[in-house]
N, C-alpha and C. Protein backbone atom coordinates (compact mmCIF):
# COMPACT_ATOMS: atom_id res chain seq x y z
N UNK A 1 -29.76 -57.11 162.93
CA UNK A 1 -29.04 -57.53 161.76
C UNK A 1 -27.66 -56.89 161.78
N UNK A 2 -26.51 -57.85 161.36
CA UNK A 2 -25.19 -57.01 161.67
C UNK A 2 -24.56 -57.35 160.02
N UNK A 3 -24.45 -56.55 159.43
CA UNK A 3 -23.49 -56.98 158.03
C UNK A 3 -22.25 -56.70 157.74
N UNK A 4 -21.27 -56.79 157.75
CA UNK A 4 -19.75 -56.64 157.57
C UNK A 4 -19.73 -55.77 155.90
N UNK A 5 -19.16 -54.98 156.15
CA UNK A 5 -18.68 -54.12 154.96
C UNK A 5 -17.62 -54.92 153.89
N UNK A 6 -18.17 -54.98 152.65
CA UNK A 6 -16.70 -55.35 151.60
C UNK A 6 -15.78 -54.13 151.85
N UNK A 7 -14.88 -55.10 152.32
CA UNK A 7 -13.50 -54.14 152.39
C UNK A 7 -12.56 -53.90 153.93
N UNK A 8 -13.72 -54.08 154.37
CA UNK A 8 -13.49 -52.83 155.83
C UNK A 8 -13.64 -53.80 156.69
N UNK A 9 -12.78 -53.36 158.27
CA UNK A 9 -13.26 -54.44 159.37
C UNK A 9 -14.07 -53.92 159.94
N UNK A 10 -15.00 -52.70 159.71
CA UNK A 10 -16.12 -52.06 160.54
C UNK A 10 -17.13 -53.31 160.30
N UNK A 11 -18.47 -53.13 160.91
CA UNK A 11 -19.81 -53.51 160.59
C UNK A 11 -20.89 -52.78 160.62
N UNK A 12 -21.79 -52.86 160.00
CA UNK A 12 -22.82 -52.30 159.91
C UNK A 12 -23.80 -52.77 161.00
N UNK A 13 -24.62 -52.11 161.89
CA UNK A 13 -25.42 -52.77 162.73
C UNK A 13 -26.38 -52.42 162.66
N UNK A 14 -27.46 -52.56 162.28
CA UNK A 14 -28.90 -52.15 162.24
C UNK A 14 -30.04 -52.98 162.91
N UNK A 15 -30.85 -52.31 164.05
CA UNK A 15 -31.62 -53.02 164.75
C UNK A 15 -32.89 -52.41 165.31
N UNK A 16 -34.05 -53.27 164.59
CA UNK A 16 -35.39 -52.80 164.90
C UNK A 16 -35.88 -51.82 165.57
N UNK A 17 -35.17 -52.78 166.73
CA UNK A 17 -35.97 -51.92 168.10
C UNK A 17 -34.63 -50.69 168.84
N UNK A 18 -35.37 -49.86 168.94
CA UNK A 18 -34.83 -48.39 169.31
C UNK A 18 -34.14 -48.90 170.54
N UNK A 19 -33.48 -47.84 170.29
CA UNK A 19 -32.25 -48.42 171.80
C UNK A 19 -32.46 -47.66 173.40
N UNK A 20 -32.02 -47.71 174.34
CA UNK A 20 -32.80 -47.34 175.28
C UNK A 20 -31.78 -45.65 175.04
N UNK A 21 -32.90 -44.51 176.33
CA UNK A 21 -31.95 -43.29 176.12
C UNK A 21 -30.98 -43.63 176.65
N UNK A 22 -30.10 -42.76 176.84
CA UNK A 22 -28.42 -42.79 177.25
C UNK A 22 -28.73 -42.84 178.68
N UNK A 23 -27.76 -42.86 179.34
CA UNK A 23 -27.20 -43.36 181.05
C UNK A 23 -26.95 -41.92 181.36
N UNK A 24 -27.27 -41.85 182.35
CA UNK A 24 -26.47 -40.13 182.81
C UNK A 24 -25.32 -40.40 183.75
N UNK A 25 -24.50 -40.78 183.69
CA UNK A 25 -23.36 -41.05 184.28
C UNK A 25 -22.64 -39.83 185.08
N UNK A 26 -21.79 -40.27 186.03
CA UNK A 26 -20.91 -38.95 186.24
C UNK A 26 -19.48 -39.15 185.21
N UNK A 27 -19.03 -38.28 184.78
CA UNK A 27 -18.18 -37.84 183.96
C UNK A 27 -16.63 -37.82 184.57
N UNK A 28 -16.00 -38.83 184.00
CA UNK A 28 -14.94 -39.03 184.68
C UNK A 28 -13.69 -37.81 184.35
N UNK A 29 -12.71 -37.05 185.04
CA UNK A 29 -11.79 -36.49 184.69
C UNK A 29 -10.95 -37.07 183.91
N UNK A 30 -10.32 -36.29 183.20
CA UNK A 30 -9.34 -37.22 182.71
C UNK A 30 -8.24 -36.59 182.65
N UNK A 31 -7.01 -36.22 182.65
CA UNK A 31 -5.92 -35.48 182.25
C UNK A 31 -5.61 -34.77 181.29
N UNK A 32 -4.67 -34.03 181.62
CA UNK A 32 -4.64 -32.67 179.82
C UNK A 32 -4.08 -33.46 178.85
N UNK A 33 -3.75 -35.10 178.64
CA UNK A 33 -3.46 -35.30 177.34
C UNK A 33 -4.41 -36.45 176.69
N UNK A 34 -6.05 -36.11 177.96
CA UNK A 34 -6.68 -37.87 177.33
C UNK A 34 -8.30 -36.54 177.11
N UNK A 35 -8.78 -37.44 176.61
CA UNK A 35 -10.29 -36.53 176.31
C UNK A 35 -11.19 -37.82 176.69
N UNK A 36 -12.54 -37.47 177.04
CA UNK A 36 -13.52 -38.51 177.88
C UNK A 36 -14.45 -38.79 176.34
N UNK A 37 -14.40 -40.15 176.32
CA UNK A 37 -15.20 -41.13 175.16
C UNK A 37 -16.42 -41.48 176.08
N UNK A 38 -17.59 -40.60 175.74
CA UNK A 38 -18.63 -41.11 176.57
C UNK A 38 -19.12 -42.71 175.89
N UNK A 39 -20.04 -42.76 176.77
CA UNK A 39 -20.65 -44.39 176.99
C UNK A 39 -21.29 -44.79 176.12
N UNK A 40 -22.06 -45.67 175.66
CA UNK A 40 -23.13 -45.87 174.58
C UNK A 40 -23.76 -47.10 174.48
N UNK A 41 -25.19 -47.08 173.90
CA UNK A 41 -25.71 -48.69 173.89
C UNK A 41 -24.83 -49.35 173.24
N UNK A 42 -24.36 -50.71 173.19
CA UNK A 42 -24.12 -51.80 171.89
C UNK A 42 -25.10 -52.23 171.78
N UNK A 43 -25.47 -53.25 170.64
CA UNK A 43 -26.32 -54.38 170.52
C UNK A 43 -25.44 -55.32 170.29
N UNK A 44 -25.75 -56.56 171.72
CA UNK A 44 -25.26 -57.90 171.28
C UNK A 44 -25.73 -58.83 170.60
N UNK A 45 -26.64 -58.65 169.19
CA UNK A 45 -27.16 -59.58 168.66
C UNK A 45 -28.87 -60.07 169.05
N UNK A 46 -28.69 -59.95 170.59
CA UNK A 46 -30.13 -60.66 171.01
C UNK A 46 -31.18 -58.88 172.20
N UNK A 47 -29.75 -58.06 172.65
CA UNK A 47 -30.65 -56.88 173.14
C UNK A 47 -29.21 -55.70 173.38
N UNK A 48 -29.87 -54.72 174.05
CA UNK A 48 -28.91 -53.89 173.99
C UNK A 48 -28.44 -53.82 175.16
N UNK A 49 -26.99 -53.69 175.26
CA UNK A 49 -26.09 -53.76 176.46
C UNK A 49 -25.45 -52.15 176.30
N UNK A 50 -25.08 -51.67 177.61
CA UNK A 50 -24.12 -50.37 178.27
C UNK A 50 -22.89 -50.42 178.20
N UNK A 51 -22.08 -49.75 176.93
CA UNK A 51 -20.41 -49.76 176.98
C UNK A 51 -20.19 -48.37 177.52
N UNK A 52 -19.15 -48.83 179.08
CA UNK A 52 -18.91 -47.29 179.89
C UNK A 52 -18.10 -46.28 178.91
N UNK A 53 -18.24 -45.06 179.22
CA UNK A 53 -17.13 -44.05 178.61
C UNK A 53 -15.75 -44.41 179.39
N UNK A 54 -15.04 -44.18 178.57
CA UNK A 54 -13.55 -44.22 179.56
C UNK A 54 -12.69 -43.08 178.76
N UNK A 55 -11.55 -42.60 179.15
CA UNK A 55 -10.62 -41.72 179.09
C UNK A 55 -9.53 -42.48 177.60
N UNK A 56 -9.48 -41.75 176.90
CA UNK A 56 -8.79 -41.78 175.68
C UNK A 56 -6.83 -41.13 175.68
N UNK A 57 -6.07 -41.46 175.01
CA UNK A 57 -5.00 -40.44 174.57
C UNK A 57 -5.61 -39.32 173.41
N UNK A 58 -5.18 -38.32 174.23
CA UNK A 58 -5.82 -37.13 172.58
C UNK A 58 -5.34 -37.10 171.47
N UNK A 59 -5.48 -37.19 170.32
CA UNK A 59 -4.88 -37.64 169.01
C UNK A 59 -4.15 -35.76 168.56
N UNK A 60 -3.04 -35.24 168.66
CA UNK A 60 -2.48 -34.15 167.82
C UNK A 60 -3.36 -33.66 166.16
N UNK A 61 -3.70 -32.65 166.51
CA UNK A 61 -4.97 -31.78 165.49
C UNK A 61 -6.00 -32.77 165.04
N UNK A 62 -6.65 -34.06 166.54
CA UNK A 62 -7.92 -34.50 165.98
C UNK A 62 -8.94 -34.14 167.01
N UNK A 63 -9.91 -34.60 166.89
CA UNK A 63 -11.18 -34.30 167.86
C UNK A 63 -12.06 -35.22 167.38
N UNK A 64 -12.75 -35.73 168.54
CA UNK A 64 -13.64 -37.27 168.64
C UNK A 64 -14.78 -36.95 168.74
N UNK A 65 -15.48 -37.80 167.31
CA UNK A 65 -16.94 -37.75 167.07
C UNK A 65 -17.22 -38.70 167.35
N UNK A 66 -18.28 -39.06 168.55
CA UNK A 66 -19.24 -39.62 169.18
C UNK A 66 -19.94 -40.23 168.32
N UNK A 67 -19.48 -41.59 168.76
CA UNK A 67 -20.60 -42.59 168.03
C UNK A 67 -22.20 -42.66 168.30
N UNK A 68 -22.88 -42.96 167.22
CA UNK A 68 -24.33 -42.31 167.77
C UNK A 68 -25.33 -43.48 166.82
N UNK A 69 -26.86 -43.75 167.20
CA UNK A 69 -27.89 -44.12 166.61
C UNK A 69 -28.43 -43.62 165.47
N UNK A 70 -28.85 -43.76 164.46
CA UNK A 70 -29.73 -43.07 163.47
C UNK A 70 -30.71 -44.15 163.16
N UNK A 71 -32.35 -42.85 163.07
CA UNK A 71 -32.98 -44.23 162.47
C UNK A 71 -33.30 -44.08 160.99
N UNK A 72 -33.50 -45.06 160.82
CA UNK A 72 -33.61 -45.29 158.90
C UNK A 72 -34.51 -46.04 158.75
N UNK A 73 -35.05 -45.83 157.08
CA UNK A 73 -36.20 -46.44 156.79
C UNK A 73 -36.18 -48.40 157.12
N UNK A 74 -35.00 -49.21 157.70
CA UNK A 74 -34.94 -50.35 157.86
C UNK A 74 -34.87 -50.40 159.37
N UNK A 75 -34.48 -49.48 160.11
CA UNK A 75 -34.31 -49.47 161.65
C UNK A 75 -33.26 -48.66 162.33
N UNK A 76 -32.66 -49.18 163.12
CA UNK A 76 -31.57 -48.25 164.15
C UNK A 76 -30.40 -48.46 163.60
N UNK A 77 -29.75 -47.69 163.23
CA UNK A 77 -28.34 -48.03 162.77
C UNK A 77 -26.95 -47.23 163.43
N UNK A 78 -26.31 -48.38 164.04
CA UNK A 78 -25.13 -47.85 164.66
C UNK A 78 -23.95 -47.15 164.11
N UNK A 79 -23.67 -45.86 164.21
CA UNK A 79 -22.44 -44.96 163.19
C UNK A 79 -21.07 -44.88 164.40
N UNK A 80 -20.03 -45.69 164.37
CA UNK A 80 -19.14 -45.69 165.04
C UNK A 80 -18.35 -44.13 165.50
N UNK A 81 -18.10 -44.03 166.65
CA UNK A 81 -17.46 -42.90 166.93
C UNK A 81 -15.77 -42.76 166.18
N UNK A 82 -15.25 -41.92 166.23
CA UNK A 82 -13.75 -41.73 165.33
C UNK A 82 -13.46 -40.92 165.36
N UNK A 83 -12.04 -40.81 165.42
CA UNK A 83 -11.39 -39.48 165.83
C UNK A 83 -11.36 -38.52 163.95
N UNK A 84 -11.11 -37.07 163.82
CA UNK A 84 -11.47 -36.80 162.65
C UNK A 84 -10.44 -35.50 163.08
């Protein structure tokens, strides 16, 4: 189930079935002004697909919270990563 927020261009994604564990990837370098956005399931609607980590610009006094799964009393719900 995917629902669009009043207001916002985020979405809400919530989906039954648990998502697979994470990928163990090798960890790409990145330079002193990018920080590494690891990888994560999506759900395309019908199952879950692998978005790679890739190398970011570092945002001046932010630091990047990792988008992550939670489950809830309706199912899996996707919390977007964002710099903070």
């Amino acid at each position: 189930m995917v629902v669009k927020e009043p207001n916002r261009s985020n979405q809400i994604v919530v989906v039954q079935k648990a998502p697979p564990a994470p990928k163990v990837v090798k960890v790409k370098r990145c330079g002193p002004k990018k920080v590494w956005i690891k990888g994560h399931w999506k759900w395309n609607g019908r199952k879950y697909v692998w978005k790679n980590g890739h190398c970011d610009r570092k945002r001046k006094g932010k630091s990047w919270a990792s988008g992550h799964w939670n489950k809830t009393s309706n199912g899996y719900k996707w919390n977007s990563g964002h710099w903070r």
